[in-house]
C-alpha atoms as a PDB file:
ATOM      1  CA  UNK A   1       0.000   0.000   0.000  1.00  0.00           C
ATOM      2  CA  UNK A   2       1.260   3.274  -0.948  1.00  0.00           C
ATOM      3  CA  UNK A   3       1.580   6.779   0.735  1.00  0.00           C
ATOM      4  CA  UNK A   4      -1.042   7.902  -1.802  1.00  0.00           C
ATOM      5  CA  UNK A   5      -3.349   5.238  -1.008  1.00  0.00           C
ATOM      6  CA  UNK A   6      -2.969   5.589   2.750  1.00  0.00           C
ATOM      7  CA  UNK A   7      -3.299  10.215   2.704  1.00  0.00           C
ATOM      8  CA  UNK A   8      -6.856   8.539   0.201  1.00  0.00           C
ATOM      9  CA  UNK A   9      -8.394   6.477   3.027  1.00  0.00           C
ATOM     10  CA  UNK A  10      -7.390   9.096   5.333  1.00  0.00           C
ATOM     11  CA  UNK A  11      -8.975  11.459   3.625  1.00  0.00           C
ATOM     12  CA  UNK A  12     -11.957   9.306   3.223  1.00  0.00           C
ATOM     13  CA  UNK A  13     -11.877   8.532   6.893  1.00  0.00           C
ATOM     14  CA  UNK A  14     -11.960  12.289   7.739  1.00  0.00           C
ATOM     15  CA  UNK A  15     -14.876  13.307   5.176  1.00  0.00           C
ATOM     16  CA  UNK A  16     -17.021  10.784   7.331  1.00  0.00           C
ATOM     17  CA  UNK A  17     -16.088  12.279  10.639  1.00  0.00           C
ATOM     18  CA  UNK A  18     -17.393  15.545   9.086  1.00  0.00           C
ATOM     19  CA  UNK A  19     -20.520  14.316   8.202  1.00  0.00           C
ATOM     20  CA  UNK A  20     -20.918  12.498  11.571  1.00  0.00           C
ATOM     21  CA  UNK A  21     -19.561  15.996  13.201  1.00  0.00           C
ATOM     22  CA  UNK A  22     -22.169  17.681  11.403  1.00  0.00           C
ATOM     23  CA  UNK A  23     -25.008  15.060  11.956  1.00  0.00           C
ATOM     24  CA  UNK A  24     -24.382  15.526  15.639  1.00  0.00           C
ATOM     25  CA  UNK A  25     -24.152  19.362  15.436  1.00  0.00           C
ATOM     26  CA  UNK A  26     -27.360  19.489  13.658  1.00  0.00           C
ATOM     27  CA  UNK A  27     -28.837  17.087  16.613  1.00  0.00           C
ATOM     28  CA  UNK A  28     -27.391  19.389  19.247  1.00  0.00           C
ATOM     29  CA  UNK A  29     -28.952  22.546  17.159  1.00  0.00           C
ATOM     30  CA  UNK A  30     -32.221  20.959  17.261  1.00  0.00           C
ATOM     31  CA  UNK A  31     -32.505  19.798  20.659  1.00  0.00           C
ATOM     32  CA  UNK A  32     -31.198  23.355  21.689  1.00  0.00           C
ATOM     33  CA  UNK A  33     -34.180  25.010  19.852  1.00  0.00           C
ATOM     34  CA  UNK A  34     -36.228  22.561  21.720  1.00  0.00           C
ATOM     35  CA  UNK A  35     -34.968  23.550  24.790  1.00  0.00           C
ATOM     36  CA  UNK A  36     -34.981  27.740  24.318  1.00  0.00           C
ATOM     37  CA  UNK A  37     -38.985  27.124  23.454  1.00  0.00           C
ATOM     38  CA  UNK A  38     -39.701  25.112  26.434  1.00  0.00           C
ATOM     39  CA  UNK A  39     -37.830  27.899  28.515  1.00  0.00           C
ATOM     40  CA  UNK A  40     -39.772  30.523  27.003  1.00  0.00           C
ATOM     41  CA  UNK A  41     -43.107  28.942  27.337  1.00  0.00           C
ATOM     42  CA  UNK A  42     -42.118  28.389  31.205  1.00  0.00           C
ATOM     43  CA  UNK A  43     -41.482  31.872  31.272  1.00  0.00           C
ATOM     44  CA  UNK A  44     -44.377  32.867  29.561  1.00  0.00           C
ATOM     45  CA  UNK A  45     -47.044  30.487  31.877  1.00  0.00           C
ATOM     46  CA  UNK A  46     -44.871  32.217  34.838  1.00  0.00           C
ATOM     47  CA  UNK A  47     -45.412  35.925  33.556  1.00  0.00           C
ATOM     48  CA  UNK A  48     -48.996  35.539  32.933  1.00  0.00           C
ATOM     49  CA  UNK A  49     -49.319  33.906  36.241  1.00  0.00           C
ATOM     50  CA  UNK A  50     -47.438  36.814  38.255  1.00  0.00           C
ATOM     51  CA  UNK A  51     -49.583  39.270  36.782  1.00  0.00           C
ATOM     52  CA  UNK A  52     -52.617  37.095  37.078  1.00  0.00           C
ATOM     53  CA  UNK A  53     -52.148  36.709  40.585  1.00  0.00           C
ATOM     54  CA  UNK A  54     -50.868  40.682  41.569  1.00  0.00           C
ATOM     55  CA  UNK A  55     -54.233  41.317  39.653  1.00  0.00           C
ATOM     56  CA  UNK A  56     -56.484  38.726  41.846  1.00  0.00           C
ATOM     57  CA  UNK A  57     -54.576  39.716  45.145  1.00  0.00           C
ATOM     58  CA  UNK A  58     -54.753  43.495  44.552  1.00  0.00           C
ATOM     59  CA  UNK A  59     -56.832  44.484  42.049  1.00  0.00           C
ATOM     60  CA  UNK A  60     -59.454  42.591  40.963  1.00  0.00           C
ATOM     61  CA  UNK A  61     -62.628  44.597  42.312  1.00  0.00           C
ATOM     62  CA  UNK A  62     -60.347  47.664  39.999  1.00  0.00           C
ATOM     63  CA  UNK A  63     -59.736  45.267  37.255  1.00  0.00           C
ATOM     64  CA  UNK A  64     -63.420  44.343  36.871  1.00  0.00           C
ATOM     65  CA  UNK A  65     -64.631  47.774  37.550  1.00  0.00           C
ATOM     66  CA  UNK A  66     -61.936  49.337  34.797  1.00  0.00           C
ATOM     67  CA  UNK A  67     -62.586  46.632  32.279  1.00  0.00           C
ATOM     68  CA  UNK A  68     -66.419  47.425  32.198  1.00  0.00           C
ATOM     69  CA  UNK A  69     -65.439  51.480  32.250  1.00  0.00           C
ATOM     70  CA  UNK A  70     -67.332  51.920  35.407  1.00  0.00           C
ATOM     71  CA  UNK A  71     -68.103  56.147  35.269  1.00  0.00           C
ATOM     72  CA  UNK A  72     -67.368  56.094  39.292  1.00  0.00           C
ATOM     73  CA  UNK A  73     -64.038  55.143  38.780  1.00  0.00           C
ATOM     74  CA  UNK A  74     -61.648  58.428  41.010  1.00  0.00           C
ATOM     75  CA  UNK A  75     -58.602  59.685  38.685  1.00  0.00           C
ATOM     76  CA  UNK A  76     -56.437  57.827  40.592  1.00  0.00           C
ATOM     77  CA  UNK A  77     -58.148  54.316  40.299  1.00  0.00           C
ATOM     78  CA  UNK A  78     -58.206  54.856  36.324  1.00  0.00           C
ATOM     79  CA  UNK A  79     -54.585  55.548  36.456  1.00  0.00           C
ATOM     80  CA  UNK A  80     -54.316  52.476  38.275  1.00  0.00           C
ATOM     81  CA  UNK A  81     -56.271  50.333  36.132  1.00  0.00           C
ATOM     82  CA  UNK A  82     -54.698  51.717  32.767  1.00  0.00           C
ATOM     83  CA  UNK A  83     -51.704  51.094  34.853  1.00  0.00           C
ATOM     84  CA  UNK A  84     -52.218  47.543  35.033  1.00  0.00           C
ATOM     85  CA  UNK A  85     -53.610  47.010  31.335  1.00  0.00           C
ATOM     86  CA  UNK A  86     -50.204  48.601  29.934  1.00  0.00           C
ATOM     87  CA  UNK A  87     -48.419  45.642  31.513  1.00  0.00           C
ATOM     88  CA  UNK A  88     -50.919  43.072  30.182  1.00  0.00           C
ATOM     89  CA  UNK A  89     -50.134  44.972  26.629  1.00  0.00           C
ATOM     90  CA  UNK A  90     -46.344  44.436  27.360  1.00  0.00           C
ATOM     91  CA  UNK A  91     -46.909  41.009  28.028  1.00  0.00           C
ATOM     92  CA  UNK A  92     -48.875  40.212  25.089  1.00  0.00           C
ATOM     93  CA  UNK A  93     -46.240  42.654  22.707  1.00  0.00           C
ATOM     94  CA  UNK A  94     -43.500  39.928  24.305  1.00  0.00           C
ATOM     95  CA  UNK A  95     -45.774  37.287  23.433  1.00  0.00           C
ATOM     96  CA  UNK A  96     -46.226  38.755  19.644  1.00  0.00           C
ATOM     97  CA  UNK A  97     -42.462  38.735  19.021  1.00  0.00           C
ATOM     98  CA  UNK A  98     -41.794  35.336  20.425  1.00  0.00           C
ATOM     99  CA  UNK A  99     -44.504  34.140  17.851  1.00  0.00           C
ATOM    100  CA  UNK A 100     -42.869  35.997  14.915  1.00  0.00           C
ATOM    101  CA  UNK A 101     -39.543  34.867  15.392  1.00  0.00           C
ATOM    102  CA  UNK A 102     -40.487  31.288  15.717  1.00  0.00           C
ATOM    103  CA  UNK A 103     -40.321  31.164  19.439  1.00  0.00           C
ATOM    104  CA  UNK A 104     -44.186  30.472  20.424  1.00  0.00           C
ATOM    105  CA  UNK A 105     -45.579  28.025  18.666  1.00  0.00           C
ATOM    106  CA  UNK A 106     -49.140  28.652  16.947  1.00  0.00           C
ATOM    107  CA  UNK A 107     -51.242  26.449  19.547  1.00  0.00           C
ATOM    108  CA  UNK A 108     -49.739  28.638  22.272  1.00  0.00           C
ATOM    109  CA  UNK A 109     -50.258  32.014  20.470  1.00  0.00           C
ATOM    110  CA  UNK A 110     -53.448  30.970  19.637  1.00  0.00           C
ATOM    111  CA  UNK A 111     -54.685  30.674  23.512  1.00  0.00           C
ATOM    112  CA  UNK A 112     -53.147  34.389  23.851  1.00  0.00           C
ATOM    113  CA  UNK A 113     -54.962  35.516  20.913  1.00  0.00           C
ATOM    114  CA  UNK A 114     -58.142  34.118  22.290  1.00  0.00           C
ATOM    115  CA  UNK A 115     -57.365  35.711  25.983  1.00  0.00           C
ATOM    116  CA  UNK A 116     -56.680  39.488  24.446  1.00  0.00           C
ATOM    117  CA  UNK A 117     -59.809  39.030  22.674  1.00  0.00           C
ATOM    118  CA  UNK A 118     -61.626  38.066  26.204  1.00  0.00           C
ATOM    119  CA  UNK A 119     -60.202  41.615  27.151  1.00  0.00           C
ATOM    120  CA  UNK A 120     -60.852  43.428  23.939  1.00  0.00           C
ATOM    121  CA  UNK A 121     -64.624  43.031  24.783  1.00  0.00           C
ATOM    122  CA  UNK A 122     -64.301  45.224  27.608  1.00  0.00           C
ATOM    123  CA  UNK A 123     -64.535  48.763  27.113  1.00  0.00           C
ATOM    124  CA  UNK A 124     -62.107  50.022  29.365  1.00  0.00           C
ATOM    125  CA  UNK A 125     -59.886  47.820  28.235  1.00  0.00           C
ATOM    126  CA  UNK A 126     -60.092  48.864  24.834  1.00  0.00           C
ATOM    127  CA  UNK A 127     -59.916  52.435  25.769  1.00  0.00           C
ATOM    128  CA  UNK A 128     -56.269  51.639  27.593  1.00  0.00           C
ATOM    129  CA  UNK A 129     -55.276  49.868  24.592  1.00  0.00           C
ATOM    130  CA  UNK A 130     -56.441  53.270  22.280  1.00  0.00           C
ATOM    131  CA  UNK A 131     -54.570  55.113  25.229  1.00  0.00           C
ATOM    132  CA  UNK A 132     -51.191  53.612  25.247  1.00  0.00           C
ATOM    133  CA  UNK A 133     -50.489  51.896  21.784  1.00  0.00           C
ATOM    134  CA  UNK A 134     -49.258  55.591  19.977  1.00  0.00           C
ATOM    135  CA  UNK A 135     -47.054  55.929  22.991  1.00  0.00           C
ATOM    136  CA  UNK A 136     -45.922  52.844  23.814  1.00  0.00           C
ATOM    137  CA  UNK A 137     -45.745  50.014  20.848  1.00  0.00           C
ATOM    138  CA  UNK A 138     -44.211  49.782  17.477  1.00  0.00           C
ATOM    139  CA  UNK A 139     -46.570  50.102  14.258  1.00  0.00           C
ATOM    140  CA  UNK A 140     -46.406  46.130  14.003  1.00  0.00           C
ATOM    141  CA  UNK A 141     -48.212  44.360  17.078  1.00  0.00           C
ATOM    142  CA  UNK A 142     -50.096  48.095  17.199  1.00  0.00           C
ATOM    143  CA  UNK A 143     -51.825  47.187  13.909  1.00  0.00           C
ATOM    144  CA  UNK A 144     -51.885  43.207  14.781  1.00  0.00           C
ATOM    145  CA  UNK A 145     -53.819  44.196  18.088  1.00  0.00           C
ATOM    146  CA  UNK A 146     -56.165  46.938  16.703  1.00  0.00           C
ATOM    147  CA  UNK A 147     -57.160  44.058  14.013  1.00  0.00           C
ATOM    148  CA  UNK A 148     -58.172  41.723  17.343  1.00  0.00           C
ATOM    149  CA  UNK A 149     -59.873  44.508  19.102  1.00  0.00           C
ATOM    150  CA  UNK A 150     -62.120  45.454  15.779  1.00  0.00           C
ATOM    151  CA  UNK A 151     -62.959  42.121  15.176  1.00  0.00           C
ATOM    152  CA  UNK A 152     -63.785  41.390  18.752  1.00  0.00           C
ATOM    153  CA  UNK A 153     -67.530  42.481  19.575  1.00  0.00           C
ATOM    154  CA  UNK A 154     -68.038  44.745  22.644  1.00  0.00           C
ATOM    155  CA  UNK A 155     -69.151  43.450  25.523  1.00  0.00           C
ATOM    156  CA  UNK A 156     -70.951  46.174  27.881  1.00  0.00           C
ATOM    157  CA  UNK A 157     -72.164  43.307  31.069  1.00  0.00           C
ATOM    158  CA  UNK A 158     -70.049  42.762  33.586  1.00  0.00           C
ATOM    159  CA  UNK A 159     -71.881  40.072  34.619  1.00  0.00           C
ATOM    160  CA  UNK A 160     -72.022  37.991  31.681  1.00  0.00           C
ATOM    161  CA  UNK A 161     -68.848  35.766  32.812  1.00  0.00           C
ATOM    162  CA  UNK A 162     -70.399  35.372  36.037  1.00  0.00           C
ATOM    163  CA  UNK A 163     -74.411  34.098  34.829  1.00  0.00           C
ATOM    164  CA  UNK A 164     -72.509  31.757  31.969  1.00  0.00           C
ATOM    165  CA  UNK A 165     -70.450  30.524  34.868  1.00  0.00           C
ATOM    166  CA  UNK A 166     -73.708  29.911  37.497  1.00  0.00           C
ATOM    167  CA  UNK A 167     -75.141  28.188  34.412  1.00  0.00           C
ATOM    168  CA  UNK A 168     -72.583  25.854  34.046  1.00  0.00           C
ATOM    169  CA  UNK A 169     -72.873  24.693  37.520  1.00  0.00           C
ATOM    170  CA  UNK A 170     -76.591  24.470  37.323  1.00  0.00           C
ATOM    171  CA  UNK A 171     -75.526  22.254  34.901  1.00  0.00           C
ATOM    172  CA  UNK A 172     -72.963  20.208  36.623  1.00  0.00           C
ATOM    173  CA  UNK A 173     -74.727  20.148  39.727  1.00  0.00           C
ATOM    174  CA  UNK A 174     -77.752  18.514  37.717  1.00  0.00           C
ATOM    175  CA  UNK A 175     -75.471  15.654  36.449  1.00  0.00           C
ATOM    176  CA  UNK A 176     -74.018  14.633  39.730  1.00  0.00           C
ATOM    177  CA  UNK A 177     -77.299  14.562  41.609  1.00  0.00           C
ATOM    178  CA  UNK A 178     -78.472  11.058  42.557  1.00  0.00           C
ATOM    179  CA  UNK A 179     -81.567  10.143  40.689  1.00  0.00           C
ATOM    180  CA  UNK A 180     -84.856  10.533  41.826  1.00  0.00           C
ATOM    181  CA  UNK A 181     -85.897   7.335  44.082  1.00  0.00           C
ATOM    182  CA  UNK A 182     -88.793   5.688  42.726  1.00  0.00           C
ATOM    183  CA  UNK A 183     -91.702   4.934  44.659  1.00  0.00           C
ATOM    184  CA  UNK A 184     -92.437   0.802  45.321  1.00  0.00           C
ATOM    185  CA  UNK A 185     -95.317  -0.572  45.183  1.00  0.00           C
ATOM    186  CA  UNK A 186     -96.307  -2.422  48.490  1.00  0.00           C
ATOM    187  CA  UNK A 187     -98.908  -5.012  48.068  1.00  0.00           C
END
């Protein structure tokens, strides 16, 4: 066997380490990816949950009242609900740019979509958003959310979360209650 044949397997021998090198890389790449989107939908669940929560624990009685543009509202408390609906808009801008950069995956975009439009029925909410989007958001998710809020209808009755809700236990209570006894005959 010659030099030349020995510098040809050798080279042969090093092309396939390549392709395993880049077989492996490309592995690495993907399960990478894989792990950056499962970070960011932890992070997302555990932003929507902190604000969820500072909402429920603070200011839900403001939240509900705001939403449905309740005139009583002082200066103060609609400072402090447009307050609070400028960091559910920064949330959901986050949210935007994950999905168009491949980050947030349509199933989970879709559930935010369908949440903004729960709060684009609202009034007050939609007044915030007409408040703060010329200030605060580029032309992009500005456009993407005034699309979701005119194709949302408006929803002016605070309590028509809480009757659908009662309903639905009616309904549930109805299923799990024992059925009637019937009455024997006694001869």
């Amino acid at each position: 066997m010659s030099l030349s044949d020995l510098a040809a397997i050798g080279s042969f021998i090093g092309g396939v380490a390549v392709v395993v090198s880049f077989v492996f890389l490309a592995f690495q790449l993907r399960q990478s990816t894989h792990n950056q989107r499962t970070s960011i939908a932890i992070q997302r669940t555990a932003l929507t949950q902190e604000l969820s929560l500072g909402i429920l624990a603070h200011d839900l009685g403001l939240w509900l009242r705001g939403g449905f543009a309740d005139p009583s509202l002082t200066d103060e408390e609609i400072a402090r609900y447009q307050g609070v609906a400028l960091m559910t808009f920064w949330l959901y801008e986050e949210h935007f740019y994950q999905h168009r950069d491949g980050m947030l995956d349509p199933g989970r975009w879709a559930t935010n979509i369908n949440r903004l439009r729960s709060f684009m029925a609202q009034p007050g909410y939609r007044a915030a958003w007409r408040a703060a989007a010329p200030i605060y958001f580029e032309a992009d998710f500005r456009h993407s959310v005034d699309e979701i809020m005119h194709a949302t209808p408006l929803n002016t009755d605070p309590t028509a979360f809480v009757n659908a809700w009662k309903a639905l236990v009616a309904e549930e209570r109805a299923k799990a209650a024992p059925p009637p006894i019937a009455a024997s005959a006694t001869p």
